[in-house]
PDB file of N, CA and C in Angstrom:
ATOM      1  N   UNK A   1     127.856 172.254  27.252  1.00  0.00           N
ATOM      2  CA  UNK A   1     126.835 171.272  27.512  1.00  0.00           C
ATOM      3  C   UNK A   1     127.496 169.950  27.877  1.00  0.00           C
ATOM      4  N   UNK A   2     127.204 169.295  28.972  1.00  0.00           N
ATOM      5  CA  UNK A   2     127.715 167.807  29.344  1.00  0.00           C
ATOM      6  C   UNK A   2     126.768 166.866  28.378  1.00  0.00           C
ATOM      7  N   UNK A   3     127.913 165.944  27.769  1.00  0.00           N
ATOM      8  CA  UNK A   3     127.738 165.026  27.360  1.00  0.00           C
ATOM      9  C   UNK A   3     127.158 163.905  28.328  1.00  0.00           C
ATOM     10  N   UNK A   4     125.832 162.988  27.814  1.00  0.00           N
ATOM     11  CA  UNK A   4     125.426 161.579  28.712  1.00  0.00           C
ATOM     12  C   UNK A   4     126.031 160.901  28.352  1.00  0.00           C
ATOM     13  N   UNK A   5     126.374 159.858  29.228  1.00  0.00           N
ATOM     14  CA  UNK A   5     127.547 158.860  29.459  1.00  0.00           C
ATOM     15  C   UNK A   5     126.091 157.791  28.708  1.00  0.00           C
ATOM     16  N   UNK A   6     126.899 156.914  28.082  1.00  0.00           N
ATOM     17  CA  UNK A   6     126.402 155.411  27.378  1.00  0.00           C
ATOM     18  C   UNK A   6     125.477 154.724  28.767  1.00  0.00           C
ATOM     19  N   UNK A   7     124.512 154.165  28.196  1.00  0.00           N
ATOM     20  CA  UNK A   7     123.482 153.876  29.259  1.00  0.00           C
ATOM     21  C   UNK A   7     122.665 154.364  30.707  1.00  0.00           C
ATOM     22  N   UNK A   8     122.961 155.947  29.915  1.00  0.00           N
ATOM     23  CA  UNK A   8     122.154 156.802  31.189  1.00  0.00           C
ATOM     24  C   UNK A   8     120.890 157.263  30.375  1.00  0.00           C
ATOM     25  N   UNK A   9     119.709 157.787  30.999  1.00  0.00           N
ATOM     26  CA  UNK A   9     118.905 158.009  30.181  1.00  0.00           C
ATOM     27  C   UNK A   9     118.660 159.384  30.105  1.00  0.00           C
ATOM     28  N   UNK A  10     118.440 159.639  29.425  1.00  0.00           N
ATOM     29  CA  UNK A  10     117.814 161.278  29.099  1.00  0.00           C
ATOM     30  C   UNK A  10     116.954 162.595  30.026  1.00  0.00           C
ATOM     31  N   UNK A  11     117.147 163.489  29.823  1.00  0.00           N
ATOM     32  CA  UNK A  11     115.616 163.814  30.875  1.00  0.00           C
ATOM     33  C   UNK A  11     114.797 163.613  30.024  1.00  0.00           C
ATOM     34  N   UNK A  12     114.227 163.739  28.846  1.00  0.00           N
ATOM     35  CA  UNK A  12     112.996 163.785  28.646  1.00  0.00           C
ATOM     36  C   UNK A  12     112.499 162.881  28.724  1.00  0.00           C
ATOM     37  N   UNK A  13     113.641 161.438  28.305  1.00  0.00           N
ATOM     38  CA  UNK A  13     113.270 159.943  28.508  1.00  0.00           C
ATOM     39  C   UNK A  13     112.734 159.486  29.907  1.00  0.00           C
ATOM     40  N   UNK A  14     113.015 160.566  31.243  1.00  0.00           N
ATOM     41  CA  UNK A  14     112.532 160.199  32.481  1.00  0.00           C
ATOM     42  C   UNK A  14     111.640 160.727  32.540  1.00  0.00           C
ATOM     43  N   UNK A  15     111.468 161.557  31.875  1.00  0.00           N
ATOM     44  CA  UNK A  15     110.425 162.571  32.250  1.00  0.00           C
ATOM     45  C   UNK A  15     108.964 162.070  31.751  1.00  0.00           C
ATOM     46  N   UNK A  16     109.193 161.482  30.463  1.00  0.00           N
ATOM     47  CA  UNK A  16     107.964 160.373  29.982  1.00  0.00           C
ATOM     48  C   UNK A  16     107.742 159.710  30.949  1.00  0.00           C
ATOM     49  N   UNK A  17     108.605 158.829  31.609  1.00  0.00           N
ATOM     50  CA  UNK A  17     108.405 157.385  32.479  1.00  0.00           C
ATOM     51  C   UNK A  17     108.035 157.597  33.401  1.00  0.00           C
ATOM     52  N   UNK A  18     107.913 159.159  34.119  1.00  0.00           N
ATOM     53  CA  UNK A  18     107.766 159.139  35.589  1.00  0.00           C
ATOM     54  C   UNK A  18     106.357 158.868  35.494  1.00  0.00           C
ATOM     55  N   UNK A  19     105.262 159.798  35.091  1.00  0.00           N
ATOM     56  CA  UNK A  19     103.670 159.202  35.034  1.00  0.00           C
ATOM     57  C   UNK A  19     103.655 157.954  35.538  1.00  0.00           C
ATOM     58  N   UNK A  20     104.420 156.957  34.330  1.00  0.00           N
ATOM     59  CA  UNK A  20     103.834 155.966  34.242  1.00  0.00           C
ATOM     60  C   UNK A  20     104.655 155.103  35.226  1.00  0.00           C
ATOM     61  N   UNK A  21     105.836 155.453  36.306  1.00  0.00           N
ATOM     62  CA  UNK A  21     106.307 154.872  37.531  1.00  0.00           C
ATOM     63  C   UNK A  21     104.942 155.165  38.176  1.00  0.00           C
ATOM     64  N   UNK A  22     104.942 155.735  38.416  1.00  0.00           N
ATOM     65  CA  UNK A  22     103.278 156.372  39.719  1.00  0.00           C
ATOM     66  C   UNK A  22     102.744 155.335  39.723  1.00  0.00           C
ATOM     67  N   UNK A  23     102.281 155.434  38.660  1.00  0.00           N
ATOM     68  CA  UNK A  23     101.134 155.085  38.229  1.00  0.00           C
ATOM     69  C   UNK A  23     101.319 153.249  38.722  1.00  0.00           C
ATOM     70  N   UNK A  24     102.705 152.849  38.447  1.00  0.00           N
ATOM     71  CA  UNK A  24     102.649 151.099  38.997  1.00  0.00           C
ATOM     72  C   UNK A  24     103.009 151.093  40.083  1.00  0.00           C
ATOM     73  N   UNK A  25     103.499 152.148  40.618  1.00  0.00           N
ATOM     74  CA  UNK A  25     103.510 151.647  42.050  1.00  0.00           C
ATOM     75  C   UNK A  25     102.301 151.446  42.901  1.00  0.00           C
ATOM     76  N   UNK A  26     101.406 152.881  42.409  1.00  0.00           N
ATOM     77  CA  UNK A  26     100.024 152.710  43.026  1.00  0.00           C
ATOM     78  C   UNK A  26      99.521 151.698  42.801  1.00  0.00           C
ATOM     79  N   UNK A  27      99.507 150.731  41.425  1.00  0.00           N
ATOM     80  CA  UNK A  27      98.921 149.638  41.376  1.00  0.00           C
ATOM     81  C   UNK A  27      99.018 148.312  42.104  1.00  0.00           C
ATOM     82  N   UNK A  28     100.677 148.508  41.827  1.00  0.00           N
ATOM     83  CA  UNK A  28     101.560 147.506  43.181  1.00  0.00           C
ATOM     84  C   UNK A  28     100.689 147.600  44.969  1.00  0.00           C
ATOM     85  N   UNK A  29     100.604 148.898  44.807  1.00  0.00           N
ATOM     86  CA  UNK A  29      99.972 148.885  46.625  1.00  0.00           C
ATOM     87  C   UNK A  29      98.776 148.755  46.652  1.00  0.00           C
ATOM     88  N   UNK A  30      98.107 148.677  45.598  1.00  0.00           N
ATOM     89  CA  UNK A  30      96.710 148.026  45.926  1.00  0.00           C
ATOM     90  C   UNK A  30      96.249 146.809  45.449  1.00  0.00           C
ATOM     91  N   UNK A  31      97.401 146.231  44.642  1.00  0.00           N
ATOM     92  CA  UNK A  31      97.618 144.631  44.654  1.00  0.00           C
ATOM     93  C   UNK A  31      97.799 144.227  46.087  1.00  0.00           C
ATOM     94  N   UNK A  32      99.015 144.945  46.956  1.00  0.00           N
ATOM     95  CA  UNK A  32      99.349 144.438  48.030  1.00  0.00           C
ATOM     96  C   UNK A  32      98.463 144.260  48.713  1.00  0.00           C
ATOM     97  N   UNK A  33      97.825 145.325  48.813  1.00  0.00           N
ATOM     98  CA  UNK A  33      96.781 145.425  49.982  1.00  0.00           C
ATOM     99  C   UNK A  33      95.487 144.694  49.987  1.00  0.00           C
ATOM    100  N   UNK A  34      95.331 144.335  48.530  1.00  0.00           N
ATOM    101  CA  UNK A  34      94.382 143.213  48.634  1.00  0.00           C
ATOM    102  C   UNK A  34      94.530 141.445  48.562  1.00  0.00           C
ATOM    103  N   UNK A  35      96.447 141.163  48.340  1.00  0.00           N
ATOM    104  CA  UNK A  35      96.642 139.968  48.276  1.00  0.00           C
ATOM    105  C   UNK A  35      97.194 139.596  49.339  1.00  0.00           C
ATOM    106  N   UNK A  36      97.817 140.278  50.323  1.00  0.00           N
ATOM    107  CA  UNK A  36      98.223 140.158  52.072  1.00  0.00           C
ATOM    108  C   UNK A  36      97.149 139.691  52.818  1.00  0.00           C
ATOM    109  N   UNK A  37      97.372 138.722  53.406  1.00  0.00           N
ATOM    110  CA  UNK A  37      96.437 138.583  54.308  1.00  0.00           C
ATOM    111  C   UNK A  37      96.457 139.562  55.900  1.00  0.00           C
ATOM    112  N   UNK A  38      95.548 139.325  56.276  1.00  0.00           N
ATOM    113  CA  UNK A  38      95.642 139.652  57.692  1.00  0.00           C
ATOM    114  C   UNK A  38      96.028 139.692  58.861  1.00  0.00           C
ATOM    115  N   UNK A  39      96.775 140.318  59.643  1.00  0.00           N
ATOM    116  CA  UNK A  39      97.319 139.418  60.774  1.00  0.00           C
ATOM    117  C   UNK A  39      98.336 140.995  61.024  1.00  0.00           C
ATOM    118  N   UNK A  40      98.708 140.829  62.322  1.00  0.00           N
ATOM    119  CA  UNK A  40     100.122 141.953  62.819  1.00  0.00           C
ATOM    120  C   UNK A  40     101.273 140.771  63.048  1.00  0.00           C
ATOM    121  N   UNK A  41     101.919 141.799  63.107  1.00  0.00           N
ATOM    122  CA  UNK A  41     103.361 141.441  63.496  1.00  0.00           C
ATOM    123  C   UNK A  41     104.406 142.367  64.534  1.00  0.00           C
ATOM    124  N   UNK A  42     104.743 142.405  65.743  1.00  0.00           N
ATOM    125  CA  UNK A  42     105.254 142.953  66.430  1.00  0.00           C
ATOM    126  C   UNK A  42     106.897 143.720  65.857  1.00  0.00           C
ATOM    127  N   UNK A  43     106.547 145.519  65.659  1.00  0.00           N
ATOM    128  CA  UNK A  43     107.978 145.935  65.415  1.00  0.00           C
ATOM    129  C   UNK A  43     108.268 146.940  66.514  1.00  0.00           C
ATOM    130  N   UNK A  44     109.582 146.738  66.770  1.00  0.00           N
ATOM    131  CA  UNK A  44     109.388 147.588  67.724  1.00  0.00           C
ATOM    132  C   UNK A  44     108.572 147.777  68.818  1.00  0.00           C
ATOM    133  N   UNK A  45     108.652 146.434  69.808  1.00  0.00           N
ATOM    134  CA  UNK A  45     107.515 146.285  70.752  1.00  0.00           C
ATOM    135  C   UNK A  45     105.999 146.810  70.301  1.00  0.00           C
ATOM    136  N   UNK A  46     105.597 146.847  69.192  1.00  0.00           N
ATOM    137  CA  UNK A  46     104.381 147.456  68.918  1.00  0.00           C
ATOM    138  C   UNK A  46     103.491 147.077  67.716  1.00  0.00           C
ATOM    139  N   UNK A  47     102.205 146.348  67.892  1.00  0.00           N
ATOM    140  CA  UNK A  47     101.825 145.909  66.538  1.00  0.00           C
ATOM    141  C   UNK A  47     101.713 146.402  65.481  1.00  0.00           C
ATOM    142  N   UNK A  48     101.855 145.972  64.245  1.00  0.00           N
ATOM    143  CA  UNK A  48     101.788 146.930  63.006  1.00  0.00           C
ATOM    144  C   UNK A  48     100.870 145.646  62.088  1.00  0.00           C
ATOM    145  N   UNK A  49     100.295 146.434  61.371  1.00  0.00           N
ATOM    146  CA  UNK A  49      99.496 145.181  60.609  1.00  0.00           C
ATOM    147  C   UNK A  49     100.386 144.792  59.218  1.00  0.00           C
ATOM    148  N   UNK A  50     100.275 143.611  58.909  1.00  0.00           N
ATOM    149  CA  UNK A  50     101.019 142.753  58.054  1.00  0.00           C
ATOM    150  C   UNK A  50     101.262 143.600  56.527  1.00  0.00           C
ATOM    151  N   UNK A  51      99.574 143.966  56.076  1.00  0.00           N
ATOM    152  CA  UNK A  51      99.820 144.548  54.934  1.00  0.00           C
ATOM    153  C   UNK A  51      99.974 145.667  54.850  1.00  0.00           C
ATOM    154  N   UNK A  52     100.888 146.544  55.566  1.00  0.00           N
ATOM    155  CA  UNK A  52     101.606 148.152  55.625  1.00  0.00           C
ATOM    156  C   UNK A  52     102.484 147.593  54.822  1.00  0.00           C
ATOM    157  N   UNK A  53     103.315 146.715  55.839  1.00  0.00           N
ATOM    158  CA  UNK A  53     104.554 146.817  55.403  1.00  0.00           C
ATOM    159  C   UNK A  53     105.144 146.561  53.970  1.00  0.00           C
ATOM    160  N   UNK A  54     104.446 145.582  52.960  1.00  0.00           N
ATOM    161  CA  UNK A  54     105.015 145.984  51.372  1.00  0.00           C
ATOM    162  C   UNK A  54     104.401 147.486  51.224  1.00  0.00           C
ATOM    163  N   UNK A  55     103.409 148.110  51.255  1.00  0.00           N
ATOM    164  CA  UNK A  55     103.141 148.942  51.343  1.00  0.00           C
ATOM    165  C   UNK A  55     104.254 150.352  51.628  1.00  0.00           C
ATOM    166  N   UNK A  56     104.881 150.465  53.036  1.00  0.00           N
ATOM    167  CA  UNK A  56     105.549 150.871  53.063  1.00  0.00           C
ATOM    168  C   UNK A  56     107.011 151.048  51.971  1.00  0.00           C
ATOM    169  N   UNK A  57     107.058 149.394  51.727  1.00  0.00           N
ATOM    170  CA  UNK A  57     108.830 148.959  50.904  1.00  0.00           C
ATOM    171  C   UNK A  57     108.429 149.925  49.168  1.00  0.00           C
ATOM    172  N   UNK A  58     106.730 149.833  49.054  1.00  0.00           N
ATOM    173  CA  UNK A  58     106.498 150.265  47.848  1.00  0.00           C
ATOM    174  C   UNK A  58     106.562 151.971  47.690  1.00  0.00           C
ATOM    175  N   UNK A  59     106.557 152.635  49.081  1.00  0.00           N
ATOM    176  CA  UNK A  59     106.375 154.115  49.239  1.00  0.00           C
ATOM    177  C   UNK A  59     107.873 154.569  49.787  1.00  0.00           C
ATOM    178  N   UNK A  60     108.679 153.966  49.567  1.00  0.00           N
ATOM    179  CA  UNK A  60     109.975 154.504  49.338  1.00  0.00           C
ATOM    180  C   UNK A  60     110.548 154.655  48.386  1.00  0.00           C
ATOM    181  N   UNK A  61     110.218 153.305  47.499  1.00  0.00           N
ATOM    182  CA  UNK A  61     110.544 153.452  46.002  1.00  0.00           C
ATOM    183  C   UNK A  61     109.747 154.576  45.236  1.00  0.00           C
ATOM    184  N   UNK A  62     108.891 155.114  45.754  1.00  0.00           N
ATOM    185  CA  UNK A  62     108.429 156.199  45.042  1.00  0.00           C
ATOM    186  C   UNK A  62     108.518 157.176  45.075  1.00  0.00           C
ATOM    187  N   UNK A  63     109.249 157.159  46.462  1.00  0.00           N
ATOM    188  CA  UNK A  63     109.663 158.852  46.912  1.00  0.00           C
ATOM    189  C   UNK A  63     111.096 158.762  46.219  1.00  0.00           C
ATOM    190  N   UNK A  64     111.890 157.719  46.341  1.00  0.00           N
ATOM    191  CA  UNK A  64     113.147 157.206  45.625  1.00  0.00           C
ATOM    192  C   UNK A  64     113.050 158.141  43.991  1.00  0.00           C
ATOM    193  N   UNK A  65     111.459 157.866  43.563  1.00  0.00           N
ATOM    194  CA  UNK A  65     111.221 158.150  42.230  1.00  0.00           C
ATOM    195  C   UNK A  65     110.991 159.440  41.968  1.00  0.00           C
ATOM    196  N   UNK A  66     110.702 159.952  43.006  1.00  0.00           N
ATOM    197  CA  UNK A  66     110.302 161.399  43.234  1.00  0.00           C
ATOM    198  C   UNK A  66     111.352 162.148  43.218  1.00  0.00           C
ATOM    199  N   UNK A  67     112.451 161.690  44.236  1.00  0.00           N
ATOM    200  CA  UNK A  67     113.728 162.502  44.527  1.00  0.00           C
ATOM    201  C   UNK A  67     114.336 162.637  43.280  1.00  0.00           C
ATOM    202  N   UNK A  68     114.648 161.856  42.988  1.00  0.00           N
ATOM    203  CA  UNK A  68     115.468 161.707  41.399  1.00  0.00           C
ATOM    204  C   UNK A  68     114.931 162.280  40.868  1.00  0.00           C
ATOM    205  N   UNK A  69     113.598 162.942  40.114  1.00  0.00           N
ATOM    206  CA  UNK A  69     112.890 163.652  39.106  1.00  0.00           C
ATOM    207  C   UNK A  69     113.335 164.751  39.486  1.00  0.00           C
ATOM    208  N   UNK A  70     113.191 165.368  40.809  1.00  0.00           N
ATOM    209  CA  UNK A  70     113.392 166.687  41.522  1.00  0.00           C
ATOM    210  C   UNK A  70     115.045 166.530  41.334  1.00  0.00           C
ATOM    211  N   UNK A  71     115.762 166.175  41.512  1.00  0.00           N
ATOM    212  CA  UNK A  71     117.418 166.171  41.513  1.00  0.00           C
ATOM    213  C   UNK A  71     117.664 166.653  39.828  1.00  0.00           C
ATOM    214  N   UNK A  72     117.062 165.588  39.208  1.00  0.00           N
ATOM    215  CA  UNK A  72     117.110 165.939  37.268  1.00  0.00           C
ATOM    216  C   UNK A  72     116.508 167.480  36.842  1.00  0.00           C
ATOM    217  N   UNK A  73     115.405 167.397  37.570  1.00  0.00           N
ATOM    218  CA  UNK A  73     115.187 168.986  37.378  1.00  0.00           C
ATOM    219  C   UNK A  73     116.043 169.820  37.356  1.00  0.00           C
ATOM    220  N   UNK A  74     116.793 169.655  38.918  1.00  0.00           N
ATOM    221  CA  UNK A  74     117.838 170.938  39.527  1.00  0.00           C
ATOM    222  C   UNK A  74     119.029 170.971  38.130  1.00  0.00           C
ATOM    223  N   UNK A  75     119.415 169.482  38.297  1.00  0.00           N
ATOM    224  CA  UNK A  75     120.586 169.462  37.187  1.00  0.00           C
ATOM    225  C   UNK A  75     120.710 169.832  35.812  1.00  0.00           C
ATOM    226  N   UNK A  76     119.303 169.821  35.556  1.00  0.00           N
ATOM    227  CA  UNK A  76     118.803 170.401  34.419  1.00  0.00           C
ATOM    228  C   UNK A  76     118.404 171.791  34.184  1.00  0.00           C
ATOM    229  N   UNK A  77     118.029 172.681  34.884  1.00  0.00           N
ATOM    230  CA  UNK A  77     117.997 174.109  35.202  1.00  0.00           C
ATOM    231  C   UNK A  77     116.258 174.194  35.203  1.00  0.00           C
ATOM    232  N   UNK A  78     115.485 173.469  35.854  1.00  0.00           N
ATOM    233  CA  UNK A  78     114.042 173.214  35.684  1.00  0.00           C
ATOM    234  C   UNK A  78     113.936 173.343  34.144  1.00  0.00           C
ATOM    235  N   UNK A  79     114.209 173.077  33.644  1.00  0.00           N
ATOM    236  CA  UNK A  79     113.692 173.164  32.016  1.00  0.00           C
ATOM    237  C   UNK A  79     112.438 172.267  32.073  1.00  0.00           C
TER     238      UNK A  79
END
């Protein structure tokens, strides 16, 4: 059995927290989406509206959050 190194956390300790990651990010993006104002901004020769984009910065960190759960799984033998 591998020993955890000092200040790594547990699986089960992630495994509690993930719910409750979701759960603020979703809150985060619908803060965003209602405290952004209105307006585009040209990316990529092409308009995109203002409040995607935290939106977007917030749906990486969650797939970020996702990957890692799925990686801990593997490393863990799906237990």
């Amino acid at each position: 059995m591998r020993e955890e190194q000092p200040g790594t956390r547990a699986g089960v300790d992630l495994q509690r927290r993930y719910p409750v990651a979701l759960l603020l990010y979703g809150v985060l993006a619908v803060l965003a989406w209602f405290t952004v104002g209105e307006g585009t901004v040209v990316v990529f020769g092409k308009p995109v509206e203002l409040r995607l984009i935290p939106i977007l910065i917030l749906a990486t960190f969650a797939l970020r959050t996702i990957l890692v759960r799925q990686a801990d799984k593997i490393r863990h033998g799906g237990e």
